[in-house]
PDB file of N, CA and C in Angstrom:
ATOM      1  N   UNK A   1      17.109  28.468 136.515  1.00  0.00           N
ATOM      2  CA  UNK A   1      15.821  28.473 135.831  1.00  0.00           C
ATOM      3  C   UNK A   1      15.754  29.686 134.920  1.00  0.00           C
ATOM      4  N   UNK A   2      15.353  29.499 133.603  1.00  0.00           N
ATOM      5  CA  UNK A   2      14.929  30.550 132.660  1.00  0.00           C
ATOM      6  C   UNK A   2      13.611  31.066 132.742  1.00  0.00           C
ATOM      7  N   UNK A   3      13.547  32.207 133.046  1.00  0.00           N
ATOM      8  CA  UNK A   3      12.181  33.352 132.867  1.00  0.00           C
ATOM      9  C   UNK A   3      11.377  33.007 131.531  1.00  0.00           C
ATOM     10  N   UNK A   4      10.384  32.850 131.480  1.00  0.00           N
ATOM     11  CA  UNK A   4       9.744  32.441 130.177  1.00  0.00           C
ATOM     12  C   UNK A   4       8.505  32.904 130.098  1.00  0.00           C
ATOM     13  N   UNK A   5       8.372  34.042 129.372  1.00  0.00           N
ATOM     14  CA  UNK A   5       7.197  34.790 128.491  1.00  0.00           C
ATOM     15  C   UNK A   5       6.488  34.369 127.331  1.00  0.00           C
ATOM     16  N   UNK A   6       4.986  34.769 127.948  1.00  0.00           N
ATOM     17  CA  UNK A   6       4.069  34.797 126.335  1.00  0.00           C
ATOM     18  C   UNK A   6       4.237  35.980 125.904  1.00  0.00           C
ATOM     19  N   UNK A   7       4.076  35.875 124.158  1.00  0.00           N
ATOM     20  CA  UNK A   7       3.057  37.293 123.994  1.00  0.00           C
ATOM     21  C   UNK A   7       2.539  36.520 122.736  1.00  0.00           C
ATOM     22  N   UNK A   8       1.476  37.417 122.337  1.00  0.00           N
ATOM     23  CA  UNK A   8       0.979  37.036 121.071  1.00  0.00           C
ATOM     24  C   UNK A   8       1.257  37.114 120.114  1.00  0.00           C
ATOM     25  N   UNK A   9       2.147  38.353 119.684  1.00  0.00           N
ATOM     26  CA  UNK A   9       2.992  38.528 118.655  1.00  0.00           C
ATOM     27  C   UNK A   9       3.950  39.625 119.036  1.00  0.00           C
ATOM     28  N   UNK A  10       4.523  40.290 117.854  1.00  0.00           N
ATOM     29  CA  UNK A  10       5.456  41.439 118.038  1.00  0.00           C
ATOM     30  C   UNK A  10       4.279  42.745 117.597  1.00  0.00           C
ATOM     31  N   UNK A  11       4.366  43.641 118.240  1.00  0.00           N
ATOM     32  CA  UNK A  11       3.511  44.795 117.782  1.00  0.00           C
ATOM     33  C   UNK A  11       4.277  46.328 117.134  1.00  0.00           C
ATOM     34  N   UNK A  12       5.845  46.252 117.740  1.00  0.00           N
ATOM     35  CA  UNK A  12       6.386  47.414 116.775  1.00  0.00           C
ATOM     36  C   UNK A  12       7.680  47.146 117.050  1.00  0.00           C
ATOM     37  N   UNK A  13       8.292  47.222 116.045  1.00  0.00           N
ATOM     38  CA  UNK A  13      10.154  47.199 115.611  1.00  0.00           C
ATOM     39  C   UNK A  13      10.497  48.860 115.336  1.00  0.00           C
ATOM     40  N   UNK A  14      11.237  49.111 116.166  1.00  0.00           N
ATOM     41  CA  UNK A  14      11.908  50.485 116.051  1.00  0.00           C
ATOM     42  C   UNK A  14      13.659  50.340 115.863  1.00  0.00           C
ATOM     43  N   UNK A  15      14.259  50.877 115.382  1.00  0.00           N
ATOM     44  CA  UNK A  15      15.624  51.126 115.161  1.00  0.00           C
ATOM     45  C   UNK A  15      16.173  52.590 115.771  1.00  0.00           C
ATOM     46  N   UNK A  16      16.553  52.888 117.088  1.00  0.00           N
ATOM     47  CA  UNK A  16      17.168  54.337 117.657  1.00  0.00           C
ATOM     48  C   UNK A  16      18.174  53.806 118.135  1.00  0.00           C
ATOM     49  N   UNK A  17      19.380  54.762 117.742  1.00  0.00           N
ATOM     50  CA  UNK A  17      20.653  55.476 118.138  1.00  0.00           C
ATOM     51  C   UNK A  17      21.204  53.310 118.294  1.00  0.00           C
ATOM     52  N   UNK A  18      21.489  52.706 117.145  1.00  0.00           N
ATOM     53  CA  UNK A  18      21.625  51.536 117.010  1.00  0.00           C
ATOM     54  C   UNK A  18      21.334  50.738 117.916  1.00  0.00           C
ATOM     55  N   UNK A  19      20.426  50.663 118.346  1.00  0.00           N
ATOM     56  CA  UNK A  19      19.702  49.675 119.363  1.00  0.00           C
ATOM     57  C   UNK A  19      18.483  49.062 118.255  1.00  0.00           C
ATOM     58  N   UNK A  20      17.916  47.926 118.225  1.00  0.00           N
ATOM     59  CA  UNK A  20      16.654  47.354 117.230  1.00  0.00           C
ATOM     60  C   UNK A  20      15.951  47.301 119.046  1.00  0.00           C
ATOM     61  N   UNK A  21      14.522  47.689 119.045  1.00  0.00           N
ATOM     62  CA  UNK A  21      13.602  47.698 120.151  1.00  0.00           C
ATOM     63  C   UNK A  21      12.283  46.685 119.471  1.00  0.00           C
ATOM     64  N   UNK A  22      11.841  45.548 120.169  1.00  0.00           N
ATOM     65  CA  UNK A  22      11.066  44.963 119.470  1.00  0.00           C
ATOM     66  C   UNK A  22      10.091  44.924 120.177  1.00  0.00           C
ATOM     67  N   UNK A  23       8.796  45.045 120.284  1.00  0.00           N
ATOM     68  CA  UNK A  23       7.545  45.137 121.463  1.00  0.00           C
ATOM     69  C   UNK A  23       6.940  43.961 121.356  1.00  0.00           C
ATOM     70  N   UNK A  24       6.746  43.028 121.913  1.00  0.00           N
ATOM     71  CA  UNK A  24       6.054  42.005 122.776  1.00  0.00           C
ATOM     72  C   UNK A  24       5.204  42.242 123.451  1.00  0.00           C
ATOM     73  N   UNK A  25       3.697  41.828 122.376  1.00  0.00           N
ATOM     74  CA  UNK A  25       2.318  42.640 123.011  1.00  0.00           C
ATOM     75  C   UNK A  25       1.500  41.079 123.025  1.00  0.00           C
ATOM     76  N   UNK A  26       0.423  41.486 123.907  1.00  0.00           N
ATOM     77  CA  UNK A  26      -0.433  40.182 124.101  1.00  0.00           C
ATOM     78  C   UNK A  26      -1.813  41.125 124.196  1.00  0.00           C
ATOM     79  N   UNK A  27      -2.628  39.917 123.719  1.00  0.00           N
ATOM     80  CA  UNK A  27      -4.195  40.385 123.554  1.00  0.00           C
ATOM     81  C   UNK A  27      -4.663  40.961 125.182  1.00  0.00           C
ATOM     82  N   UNK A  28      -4.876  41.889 125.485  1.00  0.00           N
ATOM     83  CA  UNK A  28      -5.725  41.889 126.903  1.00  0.00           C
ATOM     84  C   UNK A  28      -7.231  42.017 126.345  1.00  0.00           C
ATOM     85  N   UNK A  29      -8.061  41.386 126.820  1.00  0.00           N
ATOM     86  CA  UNK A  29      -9.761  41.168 127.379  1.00  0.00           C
ATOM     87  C   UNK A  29     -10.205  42.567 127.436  1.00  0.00           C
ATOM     88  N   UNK A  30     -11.555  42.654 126.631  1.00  0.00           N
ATOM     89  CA  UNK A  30     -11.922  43.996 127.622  1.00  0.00           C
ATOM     90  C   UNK A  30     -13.607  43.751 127.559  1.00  0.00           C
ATOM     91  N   UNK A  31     -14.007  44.460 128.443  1.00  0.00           N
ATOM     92  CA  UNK A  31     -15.607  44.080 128.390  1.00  0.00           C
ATOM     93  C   UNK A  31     -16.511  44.011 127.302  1.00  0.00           C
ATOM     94  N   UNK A  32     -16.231  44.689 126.545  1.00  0.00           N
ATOM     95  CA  UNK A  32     -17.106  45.069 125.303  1.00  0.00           C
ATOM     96  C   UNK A  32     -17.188  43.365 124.425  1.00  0.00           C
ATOM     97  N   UNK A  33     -15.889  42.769 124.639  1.00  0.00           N
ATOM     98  CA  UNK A  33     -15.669  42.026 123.615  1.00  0.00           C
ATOM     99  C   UNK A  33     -14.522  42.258 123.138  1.00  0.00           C
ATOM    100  N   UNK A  34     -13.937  43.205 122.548  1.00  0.00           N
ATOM    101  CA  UNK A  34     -12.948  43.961 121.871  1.00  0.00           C
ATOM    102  C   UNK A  34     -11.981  43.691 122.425  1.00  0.00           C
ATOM    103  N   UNK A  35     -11.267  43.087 122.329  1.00  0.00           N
ATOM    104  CA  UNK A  35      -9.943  42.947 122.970  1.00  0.00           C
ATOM    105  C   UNK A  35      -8.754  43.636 122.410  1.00  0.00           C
ATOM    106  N   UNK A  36      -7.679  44.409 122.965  1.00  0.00           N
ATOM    107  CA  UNK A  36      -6.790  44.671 122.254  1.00  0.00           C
ATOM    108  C   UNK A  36      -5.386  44.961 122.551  1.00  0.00           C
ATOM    109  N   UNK A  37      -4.524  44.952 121.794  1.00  0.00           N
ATOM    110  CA  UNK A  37      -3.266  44.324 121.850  1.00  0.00           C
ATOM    111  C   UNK A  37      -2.269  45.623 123.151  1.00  0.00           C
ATOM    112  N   UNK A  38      -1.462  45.273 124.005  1.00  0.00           N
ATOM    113  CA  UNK A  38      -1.042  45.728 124.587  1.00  0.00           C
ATOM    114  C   UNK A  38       0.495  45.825 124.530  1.00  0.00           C
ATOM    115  N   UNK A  39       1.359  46.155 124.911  1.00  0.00           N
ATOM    116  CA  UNK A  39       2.870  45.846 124.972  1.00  0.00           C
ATOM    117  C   UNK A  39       3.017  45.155 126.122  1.00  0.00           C
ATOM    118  N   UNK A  40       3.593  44.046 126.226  1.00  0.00           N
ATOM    119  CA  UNK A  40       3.765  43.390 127.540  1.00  0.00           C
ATOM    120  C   UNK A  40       5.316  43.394 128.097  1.00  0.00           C
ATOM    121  N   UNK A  41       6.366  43.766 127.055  1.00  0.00           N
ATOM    122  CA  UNK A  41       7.956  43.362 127.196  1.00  0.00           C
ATOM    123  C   UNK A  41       8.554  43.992 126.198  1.00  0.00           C
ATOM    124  N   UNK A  42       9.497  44.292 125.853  1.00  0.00           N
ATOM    125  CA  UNK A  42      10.501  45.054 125.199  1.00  0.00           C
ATOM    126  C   UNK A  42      11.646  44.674 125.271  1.00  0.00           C
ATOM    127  N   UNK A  43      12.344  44.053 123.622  1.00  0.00           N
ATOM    128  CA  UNK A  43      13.549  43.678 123.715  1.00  0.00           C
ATOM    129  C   UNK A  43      14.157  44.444 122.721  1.00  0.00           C
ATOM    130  N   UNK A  44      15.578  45.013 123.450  1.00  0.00           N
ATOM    131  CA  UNK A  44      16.700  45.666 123.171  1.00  0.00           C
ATOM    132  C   UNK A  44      17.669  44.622 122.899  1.00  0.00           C
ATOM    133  N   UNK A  45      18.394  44.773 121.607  1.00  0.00           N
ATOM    134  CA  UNK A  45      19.503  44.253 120.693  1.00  0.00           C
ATOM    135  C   UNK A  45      20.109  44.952 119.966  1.00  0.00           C
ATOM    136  N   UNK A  46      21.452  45.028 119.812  1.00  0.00           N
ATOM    137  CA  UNK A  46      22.530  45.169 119.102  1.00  0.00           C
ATOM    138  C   UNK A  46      22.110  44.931 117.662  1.00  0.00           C
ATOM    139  N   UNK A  47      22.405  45.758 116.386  1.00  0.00           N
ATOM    140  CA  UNK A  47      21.917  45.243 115.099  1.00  0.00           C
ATOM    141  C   UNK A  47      22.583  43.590 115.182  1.00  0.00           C
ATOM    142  N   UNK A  48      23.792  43.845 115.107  1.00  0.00           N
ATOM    143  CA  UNK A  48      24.307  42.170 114.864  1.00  0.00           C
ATOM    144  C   UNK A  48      23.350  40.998 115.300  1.00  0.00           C
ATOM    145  N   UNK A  49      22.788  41.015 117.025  1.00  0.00           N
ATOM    146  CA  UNK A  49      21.955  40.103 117.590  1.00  0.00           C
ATOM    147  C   UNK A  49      20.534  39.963 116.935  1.00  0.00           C
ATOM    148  N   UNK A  50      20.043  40.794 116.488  1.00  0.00           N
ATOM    149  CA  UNK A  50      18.924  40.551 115.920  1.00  0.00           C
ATOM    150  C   UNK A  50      19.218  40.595 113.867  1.00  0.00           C
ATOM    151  N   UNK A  51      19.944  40.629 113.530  1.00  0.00           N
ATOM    152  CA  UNK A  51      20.222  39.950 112.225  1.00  0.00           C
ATOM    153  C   UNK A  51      20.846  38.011 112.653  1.00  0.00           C
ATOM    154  N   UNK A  52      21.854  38.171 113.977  1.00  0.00           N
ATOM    155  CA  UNK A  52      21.577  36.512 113.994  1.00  0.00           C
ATOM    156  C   UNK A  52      20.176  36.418 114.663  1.00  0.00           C
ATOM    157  N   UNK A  53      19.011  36.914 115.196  1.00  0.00           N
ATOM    158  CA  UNK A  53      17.995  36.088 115.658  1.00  0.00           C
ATOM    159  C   UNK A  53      17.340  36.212 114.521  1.00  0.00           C
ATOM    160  N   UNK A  54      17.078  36.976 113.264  1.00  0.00           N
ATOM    161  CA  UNK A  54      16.648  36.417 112.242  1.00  0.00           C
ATOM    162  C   UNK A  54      16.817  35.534 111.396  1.00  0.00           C
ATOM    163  N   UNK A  55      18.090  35.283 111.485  1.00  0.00           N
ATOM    164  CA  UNK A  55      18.467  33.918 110.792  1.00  0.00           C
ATOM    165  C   UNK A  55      18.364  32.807 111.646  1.00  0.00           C
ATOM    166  N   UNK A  56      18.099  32.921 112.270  1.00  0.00           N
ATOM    167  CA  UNK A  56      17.908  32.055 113.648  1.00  0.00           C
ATOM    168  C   UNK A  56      16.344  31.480 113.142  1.00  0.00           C
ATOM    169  N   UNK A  57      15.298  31.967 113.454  1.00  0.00           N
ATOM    170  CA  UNK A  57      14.059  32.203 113.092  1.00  0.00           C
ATOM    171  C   UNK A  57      13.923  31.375 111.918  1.00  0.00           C
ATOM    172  N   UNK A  58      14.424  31.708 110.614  1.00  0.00           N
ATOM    173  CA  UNK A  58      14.408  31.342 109.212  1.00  0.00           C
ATOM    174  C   UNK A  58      14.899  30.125 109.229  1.00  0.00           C
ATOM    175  N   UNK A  59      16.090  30.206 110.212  1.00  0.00           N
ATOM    176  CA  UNK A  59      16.374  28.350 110.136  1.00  0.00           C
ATOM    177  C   UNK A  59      14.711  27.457 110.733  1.00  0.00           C
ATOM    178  N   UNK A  60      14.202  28.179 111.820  1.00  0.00           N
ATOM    179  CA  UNK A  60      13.065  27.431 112.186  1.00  0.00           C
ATOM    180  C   UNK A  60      11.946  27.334 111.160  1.00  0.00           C
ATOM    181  N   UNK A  61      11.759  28.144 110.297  1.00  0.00           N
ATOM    182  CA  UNK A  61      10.908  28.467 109.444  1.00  0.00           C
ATOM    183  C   UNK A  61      10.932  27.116 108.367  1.00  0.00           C
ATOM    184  N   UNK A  62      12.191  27.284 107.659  1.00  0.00           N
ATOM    185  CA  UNK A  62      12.473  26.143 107.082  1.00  0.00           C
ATOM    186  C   UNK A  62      12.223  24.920 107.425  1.00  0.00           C
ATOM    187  N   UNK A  63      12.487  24.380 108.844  1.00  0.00           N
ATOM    188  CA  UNK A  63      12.501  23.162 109.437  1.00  0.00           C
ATOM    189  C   UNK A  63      10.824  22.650 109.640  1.00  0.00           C
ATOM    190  N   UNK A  64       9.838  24.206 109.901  1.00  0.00           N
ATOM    191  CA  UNK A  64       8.753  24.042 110.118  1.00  0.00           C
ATOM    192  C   UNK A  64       7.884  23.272 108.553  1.00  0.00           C
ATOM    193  N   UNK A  65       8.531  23.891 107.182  1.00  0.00           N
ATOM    194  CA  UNK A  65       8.318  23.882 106.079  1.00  0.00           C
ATOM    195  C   UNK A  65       8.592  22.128 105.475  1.00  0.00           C
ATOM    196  N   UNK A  66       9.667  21.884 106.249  1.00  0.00           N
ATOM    197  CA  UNK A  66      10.168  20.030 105.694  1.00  0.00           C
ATOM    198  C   UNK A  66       9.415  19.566 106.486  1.00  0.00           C
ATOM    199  N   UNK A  67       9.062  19.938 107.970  1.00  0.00           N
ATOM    200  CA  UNK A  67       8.013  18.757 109.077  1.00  0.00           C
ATOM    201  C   UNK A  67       6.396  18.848 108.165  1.00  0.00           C
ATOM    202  N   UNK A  68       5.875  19.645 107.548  1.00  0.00           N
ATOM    203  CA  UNK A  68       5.079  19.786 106.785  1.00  0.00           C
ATOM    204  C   UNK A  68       3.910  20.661 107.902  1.00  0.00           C
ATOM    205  N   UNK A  69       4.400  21.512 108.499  1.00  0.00           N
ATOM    206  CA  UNK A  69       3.485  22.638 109.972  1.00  0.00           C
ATOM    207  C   UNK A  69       3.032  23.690 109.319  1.00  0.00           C
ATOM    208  N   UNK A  70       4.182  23.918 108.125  1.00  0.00           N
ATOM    209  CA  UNK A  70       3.760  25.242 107.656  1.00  0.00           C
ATOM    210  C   UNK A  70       4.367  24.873 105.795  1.00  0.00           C
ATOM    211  N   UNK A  71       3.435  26.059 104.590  1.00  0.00           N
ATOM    212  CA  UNK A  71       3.189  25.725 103.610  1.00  0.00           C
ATOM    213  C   UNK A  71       3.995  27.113 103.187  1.00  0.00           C
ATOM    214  N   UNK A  72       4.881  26.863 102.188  1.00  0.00           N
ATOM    215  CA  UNK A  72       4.712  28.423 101.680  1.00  0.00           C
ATOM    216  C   UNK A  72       4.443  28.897 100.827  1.00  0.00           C
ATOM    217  N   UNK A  73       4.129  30.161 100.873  1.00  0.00           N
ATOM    218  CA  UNK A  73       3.418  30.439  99.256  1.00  0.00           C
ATOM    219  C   UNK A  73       3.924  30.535  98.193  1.00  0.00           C
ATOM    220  N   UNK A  74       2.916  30.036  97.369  1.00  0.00           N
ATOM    221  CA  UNK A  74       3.893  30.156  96.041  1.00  0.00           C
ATOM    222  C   UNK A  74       3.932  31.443  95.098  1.00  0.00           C
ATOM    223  N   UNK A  75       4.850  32.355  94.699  1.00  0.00           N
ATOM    224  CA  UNK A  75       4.500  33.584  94.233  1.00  0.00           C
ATOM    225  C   UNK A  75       4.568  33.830  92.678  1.00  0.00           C
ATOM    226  N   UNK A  76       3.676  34.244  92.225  1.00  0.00           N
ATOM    227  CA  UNK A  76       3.351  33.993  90.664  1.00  0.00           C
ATOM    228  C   UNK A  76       4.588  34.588  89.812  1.00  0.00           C
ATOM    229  N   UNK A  77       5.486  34.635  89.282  1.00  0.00           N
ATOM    230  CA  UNK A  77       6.205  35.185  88.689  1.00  0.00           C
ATOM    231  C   UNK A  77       5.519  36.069  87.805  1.00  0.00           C
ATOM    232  N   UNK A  78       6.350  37.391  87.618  1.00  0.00           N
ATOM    233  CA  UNK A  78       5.712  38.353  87.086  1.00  0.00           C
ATOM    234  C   UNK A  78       5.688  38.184  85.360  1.00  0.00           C
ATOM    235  N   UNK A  79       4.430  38.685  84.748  1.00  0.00           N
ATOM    236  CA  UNK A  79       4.695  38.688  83.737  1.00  0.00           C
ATOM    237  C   UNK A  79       4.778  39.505  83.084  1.00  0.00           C
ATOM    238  N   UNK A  80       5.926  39.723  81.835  1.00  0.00           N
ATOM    239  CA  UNK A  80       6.318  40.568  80.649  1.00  0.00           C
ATOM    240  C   UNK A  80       5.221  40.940  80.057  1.00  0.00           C
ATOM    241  N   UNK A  81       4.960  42.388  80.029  1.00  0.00           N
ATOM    242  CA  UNK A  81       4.785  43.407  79.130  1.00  0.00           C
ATOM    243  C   UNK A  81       5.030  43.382  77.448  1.00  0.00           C
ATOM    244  N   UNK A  82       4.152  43.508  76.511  1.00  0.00           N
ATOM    245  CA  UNK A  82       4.493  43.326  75.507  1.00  0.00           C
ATOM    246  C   UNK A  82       4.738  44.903  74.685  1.00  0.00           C
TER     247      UNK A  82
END
């Protein structure tokens, strides 16, 4: 059986002594209302492993882009200065 985590997003990417450290934070509750983001997990990778989990990612990105899940933006090309 595989261990399987939420988080809500990534909250900080650090690069020390060639390790990439990526933080895996999730919203915690708090009384006020205010909820706010915590670190829940921390993943350590090799540069190589996390340049393939970014391409990894981008392949999903794409696939998300042809199923029609996600849109991307379109970016105005810059224009010349006269």
């Amino acid at each position: 059986m595989v261990a399987e985590m939420f988080a809500d997003g990534v909250g900080r990417v650090d690069f020390v002594s060639g390790v990439v450290r990526i933080e895996l934070v999730s919203l915690e509750p708090a009384e006020s209302g205010q909820g706010k983001m915590e670190v829940r997990q921390r993943i350590a990778m090799p540069v190589d492993g996390f340049l393939h989990s970014l391409n990894t990612m981008g392949d999903l990105v794409n696939k998300l882009v042809e199923a029609g899940v996600l849109k991307r933006n379109e970016q105005n090309a810059p224009t010349a200065k006269k």
